[in-house]
Structure formats: structure tokens, C-alpha cells
PDB file of N, CA and C in Angstrom:
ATOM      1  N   UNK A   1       1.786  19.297  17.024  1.00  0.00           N
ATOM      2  CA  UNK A   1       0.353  19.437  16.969  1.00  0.00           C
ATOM      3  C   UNK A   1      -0.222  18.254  16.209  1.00  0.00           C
ATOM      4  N   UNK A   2      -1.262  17.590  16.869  1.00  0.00           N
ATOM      5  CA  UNK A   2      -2.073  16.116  16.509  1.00  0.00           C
ATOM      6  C   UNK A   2      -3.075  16.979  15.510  1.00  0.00           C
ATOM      7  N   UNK A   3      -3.826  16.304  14.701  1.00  0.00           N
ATOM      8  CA  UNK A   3      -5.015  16.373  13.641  1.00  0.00           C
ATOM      9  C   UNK A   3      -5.987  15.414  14.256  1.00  0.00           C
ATOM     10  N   UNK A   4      -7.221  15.388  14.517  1.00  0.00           N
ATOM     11  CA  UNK A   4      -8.070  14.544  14.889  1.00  0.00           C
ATOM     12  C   UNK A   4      -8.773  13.992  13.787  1.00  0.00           C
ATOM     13  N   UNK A   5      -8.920  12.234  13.895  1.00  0.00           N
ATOM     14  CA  UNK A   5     -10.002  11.994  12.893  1.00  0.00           C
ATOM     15  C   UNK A   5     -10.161  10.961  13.703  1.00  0.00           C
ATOM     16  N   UNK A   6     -11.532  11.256  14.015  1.00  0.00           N
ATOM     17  CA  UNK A   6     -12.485  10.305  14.447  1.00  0.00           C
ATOM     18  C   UNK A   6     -11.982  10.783  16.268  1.00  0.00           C
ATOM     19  N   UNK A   7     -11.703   9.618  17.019  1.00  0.00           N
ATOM     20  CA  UNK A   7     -11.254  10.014  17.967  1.00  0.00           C
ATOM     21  C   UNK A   7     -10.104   9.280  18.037  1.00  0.00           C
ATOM     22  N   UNK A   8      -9.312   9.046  16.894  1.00  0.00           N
ATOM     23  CA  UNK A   8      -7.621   9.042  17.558  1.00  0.00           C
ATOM     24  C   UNK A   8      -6.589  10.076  16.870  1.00  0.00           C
ATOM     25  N   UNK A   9      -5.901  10.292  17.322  1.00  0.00           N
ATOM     26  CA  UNK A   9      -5.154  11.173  16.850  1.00  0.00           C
ATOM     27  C   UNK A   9      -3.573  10.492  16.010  1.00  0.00           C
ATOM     28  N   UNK A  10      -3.550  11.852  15.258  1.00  0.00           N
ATOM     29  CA  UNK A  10      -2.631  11.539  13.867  1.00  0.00           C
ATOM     30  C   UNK A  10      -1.709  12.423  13.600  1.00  0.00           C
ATOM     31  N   UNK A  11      -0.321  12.418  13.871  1.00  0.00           N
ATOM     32  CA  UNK A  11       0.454  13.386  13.623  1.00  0.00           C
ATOM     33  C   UNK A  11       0.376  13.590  11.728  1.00  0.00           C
ATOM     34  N   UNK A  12       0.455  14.919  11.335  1.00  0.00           N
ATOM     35  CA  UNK A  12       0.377  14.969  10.297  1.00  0.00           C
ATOM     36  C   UNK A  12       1.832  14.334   9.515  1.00  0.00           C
ATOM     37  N   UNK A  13       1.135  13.607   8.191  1.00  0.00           N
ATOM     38  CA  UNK A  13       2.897  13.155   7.494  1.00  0.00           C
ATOM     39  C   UNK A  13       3.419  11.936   7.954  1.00  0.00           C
ATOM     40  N   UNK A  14       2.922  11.478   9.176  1.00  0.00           N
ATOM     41  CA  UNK A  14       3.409  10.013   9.478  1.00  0.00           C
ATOM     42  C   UNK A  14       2.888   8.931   8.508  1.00  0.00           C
ATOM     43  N   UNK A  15       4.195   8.327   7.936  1.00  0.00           N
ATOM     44  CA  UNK A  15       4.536   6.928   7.373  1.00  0.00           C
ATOM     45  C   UNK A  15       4.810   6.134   7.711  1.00  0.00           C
ATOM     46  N   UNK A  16       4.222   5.478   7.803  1.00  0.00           N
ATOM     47  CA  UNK A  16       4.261   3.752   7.994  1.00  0.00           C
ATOM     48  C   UNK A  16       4.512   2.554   6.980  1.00  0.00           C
ATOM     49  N   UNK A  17       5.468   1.964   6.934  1.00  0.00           N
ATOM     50  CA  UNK A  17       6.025   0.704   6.147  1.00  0.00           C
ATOM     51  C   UNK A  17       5.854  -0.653   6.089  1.00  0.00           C
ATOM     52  N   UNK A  18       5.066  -0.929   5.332  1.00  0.00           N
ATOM     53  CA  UNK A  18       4.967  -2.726   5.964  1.00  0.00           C
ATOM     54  C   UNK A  18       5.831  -3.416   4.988  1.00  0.00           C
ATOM     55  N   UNK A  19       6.683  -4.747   5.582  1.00  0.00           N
ATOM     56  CA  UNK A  19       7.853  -5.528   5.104  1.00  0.00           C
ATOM     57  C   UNK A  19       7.479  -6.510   4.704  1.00  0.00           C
ATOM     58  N   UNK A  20       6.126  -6.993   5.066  1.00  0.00           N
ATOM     59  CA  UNK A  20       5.143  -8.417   4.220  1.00  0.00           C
ATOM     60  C   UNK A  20       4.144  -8.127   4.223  1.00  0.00           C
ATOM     61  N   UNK A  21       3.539  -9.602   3.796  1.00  0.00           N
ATOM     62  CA  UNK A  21       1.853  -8.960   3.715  1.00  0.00           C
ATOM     63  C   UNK A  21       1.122  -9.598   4.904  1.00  0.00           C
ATOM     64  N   UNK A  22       1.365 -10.030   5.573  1.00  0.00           N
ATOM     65  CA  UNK A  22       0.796 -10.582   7.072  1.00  0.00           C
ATOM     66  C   UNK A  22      -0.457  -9.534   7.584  1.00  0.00           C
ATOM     67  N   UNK A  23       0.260  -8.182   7.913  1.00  0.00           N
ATOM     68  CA  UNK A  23      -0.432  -7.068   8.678  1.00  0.00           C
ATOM     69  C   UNK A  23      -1.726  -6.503   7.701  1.00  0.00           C
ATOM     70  N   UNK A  24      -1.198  -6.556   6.101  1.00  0.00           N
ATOM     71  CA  UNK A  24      -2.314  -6.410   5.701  1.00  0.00           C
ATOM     72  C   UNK A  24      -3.441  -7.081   5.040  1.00  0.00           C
ATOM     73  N   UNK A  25      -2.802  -8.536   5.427  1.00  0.00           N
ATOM     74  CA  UNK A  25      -4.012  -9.916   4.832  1.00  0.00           C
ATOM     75  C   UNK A  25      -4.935  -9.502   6.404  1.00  0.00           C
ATOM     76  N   UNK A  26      -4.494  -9.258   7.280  1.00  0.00           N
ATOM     77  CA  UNK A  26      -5.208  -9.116   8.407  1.00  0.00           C
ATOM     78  C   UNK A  26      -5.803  -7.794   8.785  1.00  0.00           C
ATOM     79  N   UNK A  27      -5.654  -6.613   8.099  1.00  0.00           N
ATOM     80  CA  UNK A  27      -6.145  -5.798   8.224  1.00  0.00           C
ATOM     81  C   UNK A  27      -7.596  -5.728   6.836  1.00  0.00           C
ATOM     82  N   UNK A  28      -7.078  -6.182   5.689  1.00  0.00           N
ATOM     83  CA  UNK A  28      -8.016  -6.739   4.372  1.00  0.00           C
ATOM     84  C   UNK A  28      -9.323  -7.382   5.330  1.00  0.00           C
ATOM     85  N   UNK A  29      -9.039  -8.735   5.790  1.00  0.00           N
ATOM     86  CA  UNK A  29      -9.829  -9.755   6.348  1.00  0.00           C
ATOM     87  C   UNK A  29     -11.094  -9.123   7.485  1.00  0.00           C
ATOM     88  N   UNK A  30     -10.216  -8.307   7.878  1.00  0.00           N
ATOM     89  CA  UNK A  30     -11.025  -7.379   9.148  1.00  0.00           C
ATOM     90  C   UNK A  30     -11.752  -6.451   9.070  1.00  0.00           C
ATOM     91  N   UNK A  31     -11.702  -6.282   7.352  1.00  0.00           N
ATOM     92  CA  UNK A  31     -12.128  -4.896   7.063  1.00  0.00           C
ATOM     93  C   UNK A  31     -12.032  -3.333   7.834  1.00  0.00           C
ATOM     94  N   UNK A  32     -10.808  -3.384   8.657  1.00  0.00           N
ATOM     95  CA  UNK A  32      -9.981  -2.811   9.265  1.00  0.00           C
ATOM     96  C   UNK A  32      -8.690  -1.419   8.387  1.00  0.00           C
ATOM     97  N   UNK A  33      -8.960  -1.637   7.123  1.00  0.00           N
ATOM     98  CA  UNK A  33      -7.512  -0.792   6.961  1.00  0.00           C
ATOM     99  C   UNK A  33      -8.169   0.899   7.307  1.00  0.00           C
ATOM    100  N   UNK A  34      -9.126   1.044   7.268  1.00  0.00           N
ATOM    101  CA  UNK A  34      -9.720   2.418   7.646  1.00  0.00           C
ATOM    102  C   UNK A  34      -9.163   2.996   8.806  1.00  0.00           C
ATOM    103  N   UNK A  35      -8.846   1.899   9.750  1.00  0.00           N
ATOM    104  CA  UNK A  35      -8.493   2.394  11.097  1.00  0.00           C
ATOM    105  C   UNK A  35      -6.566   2.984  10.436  1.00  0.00           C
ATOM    106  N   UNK A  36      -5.882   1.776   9.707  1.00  0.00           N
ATOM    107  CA  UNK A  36      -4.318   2.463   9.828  1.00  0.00           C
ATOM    108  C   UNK A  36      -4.725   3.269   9.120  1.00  0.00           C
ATOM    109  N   UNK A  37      -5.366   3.592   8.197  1.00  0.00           N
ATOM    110  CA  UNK A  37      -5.548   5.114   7.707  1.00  0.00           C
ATOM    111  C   UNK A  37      -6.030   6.527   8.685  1.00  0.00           C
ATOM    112  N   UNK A  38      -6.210   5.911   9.446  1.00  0.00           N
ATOM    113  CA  UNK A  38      -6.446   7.032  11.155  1.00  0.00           C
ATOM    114  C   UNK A  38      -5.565   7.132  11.565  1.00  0.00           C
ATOM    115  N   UNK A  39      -4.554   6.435  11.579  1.00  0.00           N
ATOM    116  CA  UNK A  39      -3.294   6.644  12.291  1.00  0.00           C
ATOM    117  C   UNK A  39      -2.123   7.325  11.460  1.00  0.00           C
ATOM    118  N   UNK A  40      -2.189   6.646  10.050  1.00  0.00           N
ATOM    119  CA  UNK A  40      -0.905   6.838   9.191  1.00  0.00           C
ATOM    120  C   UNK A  40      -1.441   7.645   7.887  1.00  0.00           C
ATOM    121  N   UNK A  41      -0.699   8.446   7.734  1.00  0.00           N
ATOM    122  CA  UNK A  41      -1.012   8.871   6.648  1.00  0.00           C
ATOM    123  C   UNK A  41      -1.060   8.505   5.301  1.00  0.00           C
ATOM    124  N   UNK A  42       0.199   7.450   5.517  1.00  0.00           N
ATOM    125  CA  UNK A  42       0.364   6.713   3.999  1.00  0.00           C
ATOM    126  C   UNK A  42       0.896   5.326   4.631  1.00  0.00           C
ATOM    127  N   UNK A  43       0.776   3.876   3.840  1.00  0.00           N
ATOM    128  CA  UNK A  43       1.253   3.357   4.193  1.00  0.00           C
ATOM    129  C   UNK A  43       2.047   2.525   3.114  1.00  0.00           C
ATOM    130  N   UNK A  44       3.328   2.481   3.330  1.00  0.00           N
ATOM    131  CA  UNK A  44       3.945   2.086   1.793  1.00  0.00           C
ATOM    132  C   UNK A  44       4.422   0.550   1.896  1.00  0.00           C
ATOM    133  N   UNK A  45       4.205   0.099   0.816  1.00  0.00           N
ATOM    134  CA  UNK A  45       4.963  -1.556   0.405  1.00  0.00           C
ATOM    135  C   UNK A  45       5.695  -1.524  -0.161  1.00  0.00           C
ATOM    136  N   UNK A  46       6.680  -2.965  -0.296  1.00  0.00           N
ATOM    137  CA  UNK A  46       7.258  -2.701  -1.346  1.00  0.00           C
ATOM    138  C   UNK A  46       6.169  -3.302  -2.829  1.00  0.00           C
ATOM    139  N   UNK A  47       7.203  -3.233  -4.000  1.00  0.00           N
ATOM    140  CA  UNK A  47       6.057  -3.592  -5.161  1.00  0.00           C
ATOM    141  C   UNK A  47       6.078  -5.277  -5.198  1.00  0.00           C
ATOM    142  N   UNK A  48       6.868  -6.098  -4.228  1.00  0.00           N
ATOM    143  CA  UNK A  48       7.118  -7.281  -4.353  1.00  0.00           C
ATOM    144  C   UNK A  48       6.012  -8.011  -3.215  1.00  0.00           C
ATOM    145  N   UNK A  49       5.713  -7.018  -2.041  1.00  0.00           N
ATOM    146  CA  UNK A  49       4.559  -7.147  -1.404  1.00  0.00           C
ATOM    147  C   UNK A  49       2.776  -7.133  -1.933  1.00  0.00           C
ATOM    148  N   UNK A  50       2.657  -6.089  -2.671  1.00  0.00           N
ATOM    149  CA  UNK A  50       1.682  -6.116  -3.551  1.00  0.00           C
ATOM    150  C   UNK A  50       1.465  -6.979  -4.778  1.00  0.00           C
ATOM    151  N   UNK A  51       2.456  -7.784  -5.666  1.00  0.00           N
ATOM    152  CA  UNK A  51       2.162  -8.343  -5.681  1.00  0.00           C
ATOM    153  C   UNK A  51       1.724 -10.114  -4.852  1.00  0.00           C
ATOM    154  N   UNK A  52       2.422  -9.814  -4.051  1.00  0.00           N
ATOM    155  CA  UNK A  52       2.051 -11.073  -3.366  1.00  0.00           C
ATOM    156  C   UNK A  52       0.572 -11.100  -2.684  1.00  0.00           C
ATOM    157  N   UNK A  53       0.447  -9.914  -2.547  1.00  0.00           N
ATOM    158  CA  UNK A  53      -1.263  -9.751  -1.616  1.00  0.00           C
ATOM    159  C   UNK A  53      -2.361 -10.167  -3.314  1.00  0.00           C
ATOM    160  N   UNK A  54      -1.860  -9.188  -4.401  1.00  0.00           N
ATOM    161  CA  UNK A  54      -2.346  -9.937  -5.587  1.00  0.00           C
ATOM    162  C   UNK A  54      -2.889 -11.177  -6.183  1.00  0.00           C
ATOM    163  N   UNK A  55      -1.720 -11.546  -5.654  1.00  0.00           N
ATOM    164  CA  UNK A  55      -1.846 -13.455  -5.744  1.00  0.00           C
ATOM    165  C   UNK A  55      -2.743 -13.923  -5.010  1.00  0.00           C
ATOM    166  N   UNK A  56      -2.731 -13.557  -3.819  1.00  0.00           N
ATOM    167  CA  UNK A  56      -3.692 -13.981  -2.795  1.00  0.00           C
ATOM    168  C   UNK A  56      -5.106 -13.992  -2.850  1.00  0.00           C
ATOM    169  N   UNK A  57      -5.569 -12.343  -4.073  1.00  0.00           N
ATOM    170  CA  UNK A  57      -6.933 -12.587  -4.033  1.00  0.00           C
ATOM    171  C   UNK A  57      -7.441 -11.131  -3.529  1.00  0.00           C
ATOM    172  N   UNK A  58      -6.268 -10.396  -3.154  1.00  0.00           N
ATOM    173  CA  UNK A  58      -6.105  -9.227  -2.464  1.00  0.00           C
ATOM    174  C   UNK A  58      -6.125  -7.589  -3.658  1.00  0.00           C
ATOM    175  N   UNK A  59      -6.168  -7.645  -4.670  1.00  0.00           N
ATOM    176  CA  UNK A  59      -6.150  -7.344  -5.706  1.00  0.00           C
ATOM    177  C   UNK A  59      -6.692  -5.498  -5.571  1.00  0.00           C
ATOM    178  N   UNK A  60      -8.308  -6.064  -5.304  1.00  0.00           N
ATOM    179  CA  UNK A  60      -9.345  -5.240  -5.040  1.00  0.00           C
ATOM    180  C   UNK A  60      -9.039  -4.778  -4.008  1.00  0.00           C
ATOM    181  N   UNK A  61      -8.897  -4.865  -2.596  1.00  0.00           N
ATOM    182  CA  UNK A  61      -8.356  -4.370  -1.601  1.00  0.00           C
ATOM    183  C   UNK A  61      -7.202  -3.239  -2.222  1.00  0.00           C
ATOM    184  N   UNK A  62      -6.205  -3.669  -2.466  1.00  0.00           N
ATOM    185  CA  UNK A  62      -5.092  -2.814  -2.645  1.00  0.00           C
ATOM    186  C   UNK A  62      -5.316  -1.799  -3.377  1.00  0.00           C
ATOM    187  N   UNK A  63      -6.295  -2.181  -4.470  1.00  0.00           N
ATOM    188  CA  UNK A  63      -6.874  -0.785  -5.270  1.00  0.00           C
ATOM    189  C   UNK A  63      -7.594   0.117  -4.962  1.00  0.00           C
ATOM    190  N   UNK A  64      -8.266  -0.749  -3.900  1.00  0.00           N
ATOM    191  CA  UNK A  64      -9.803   0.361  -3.020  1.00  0.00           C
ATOM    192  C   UNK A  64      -8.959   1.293  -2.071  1.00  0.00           C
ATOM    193  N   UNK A  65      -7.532   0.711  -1.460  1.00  0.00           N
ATOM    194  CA  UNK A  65      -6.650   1.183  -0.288  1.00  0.00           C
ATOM    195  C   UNK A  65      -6.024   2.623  -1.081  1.00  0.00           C
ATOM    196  N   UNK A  66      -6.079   2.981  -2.306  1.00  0.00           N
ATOM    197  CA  UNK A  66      -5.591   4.190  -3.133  1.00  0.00           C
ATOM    198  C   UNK A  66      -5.913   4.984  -2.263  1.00  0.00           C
ATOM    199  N   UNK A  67      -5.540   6.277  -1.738  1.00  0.00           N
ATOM    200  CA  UNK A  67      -4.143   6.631  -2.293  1.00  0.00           C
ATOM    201  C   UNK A  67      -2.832   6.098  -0.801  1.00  0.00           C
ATOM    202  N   UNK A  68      -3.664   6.180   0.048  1.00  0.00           N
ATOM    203  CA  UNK A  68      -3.081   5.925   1.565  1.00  0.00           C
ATOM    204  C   UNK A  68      -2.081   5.075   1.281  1.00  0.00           C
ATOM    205  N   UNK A  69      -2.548   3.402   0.199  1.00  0.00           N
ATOM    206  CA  UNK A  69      -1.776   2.754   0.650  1.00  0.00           C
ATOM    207  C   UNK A  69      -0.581   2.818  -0.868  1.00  0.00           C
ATOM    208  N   UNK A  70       0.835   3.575  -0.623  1.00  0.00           N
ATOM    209  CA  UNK A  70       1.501   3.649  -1.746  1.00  0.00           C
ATOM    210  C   UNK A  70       2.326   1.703  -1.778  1.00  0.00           C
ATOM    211  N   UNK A  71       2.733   1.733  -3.048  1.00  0.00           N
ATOM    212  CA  UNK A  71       3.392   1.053  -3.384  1.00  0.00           C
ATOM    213  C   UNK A  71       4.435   1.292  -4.088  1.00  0.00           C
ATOM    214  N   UNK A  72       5.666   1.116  -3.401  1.00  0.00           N
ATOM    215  CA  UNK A  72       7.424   1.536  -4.060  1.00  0.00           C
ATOM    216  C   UNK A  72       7.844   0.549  -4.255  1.00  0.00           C
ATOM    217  N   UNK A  73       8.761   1.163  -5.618  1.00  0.00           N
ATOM    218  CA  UNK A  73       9.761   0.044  -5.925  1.00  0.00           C
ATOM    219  C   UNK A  73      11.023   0.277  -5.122  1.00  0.00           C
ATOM    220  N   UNK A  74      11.749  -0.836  -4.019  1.00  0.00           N
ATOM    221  CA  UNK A  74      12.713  -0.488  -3.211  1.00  0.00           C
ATOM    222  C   UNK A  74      13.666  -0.942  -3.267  1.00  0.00           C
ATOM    223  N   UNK A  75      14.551  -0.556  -3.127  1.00  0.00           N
ATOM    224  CA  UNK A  75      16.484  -1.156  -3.375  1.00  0.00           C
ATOM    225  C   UNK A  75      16.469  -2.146  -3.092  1.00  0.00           C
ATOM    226  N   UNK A  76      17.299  -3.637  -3.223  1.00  0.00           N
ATOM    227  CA  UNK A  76      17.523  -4.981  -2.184  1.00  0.00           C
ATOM    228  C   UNK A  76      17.752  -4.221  -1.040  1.00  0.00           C
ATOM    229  N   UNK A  77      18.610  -3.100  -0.599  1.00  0.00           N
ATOM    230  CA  UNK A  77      19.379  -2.822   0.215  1.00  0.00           C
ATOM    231  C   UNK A  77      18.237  -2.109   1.479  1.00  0.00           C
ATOM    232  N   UNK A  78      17.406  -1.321   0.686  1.00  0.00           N
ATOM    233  CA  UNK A  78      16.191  -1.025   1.468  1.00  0.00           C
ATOM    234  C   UNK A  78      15.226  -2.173   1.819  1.00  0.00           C
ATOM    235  N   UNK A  79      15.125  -3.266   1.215  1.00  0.00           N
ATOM    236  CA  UNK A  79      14.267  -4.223   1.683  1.00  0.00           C
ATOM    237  C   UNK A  79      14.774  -5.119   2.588  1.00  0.00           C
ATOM    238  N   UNK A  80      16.017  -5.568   2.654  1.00  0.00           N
ATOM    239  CA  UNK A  80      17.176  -6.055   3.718  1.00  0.00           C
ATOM    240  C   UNK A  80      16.750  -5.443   4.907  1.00  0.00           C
ATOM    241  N   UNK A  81      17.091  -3.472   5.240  1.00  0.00           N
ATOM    242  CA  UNK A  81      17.177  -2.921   5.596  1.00  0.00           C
ATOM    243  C   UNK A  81      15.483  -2.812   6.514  1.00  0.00           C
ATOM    244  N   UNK A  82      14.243  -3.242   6.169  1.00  0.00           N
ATOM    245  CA  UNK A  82      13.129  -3.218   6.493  1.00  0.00           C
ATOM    246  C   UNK A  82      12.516  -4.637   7.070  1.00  0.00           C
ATOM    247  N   UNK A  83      13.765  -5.609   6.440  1.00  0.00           N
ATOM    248  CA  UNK A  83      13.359  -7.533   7.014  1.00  0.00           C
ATOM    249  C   UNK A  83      14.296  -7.671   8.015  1.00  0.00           C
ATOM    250  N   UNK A  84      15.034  -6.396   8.291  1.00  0.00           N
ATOM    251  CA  UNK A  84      16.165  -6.889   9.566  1.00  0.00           C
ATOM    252  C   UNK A  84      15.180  -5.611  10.740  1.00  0.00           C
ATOM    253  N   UNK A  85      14.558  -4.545  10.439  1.00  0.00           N
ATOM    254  CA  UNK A  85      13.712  -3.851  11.366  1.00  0.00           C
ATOM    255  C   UNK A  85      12.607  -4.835  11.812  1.00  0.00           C
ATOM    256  N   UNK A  86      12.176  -5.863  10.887  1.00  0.00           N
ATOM    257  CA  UNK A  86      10.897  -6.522  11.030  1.00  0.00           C
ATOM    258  C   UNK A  86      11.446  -7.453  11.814  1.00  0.00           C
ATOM    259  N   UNK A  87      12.177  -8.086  11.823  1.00  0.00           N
ATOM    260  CA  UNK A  87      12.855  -8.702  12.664  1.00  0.00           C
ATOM    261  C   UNK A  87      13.239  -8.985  14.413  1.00  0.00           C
ATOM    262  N   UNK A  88      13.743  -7.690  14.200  1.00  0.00           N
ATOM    263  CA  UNK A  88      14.075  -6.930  15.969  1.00  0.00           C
ATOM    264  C   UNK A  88      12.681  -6.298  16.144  1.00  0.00           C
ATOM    265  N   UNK A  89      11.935  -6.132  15.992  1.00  0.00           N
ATOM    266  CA  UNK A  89      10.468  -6.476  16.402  1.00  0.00           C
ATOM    267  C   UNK A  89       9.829  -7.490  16.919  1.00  0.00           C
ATOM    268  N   UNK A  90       9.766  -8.760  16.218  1.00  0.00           N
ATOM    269  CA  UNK A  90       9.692  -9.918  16.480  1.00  0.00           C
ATOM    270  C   UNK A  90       9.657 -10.396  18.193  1.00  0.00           C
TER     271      UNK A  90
END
């Protein structure tokens, strides 16, 4: 069973992971993250991603993105594990 918000639909509990900050310098820029918050329920970084969006200028964004967008601290082995998924995407 979908949850509606707005008009797309959202399975409840779906997580979404981002492995750099690419998707969300471009979702920041677009003033766009409202929409992955329609889709995803949470969307997690690692804490080595946030700061890098930090650096950038991205600061305020990431704070306004509370609570949707979490930030974890993740194993090497989990971040390996998320730059070799990002990868075979590619």
C-alpha cells in the first residue's frame, strides 16, 4: 500500500542513500530536495558527505533538509560497499 503526497506516490519507510554530493549540490541548486522528500522518506549520507556539501557553502541547506535528510557515520566497509553500488550505476 502507496501513501500519497502531492501526486506521487511513496511507499512508506523507503530509504534512500546518496554516496556523494553530486545529487544533492543539484537537488540544493534546484531548490528541488522537496520533491526526494516525496519519494523517500529519509535520505541518508555519509558524515564525510556532509561535510563536503559544508565546504561547499551547502551548510544551510543540509540543516533546513532536517529531519528527512539523516546523516551517518558509516564503516569504510559500508562506504566501499555504496562507491562500488554507485558505480554499477554509472
Amino acid at each position: 500500500m502507496t501513501s500519497q503526497t502531492g501526486s506521487v506516490s511513496r511507499l512508506p519507510g523507503v530509504t534512500c542513500a546518496v554516496s556523494n554530493t553530486g545529487p544533492l549540490i543539484s537537488t540544493f541548486q534546484s531548490n528541488s530536495f522537496s520533491l526526494l522528500t516525496n519519494l523517500f522518506a529519509e535520505i541518508h549520507i555519509p558524515a564525510a558527505c556532509a561535510a563536503e556539501l559544508e565546504k561547499h557553502g551547502y551548510e544551510a541547506d543540509v540543516q533546513a533538509a532536517s529531519p528527512q535528510l539523516v546523516v551517518k557515520d558509516l564503516t569504510s566497509r559500508e562506504e566501499g560497499r555504496a562507491l562500488i553500488i554507485a558505480e554499477q550505476m554509472d
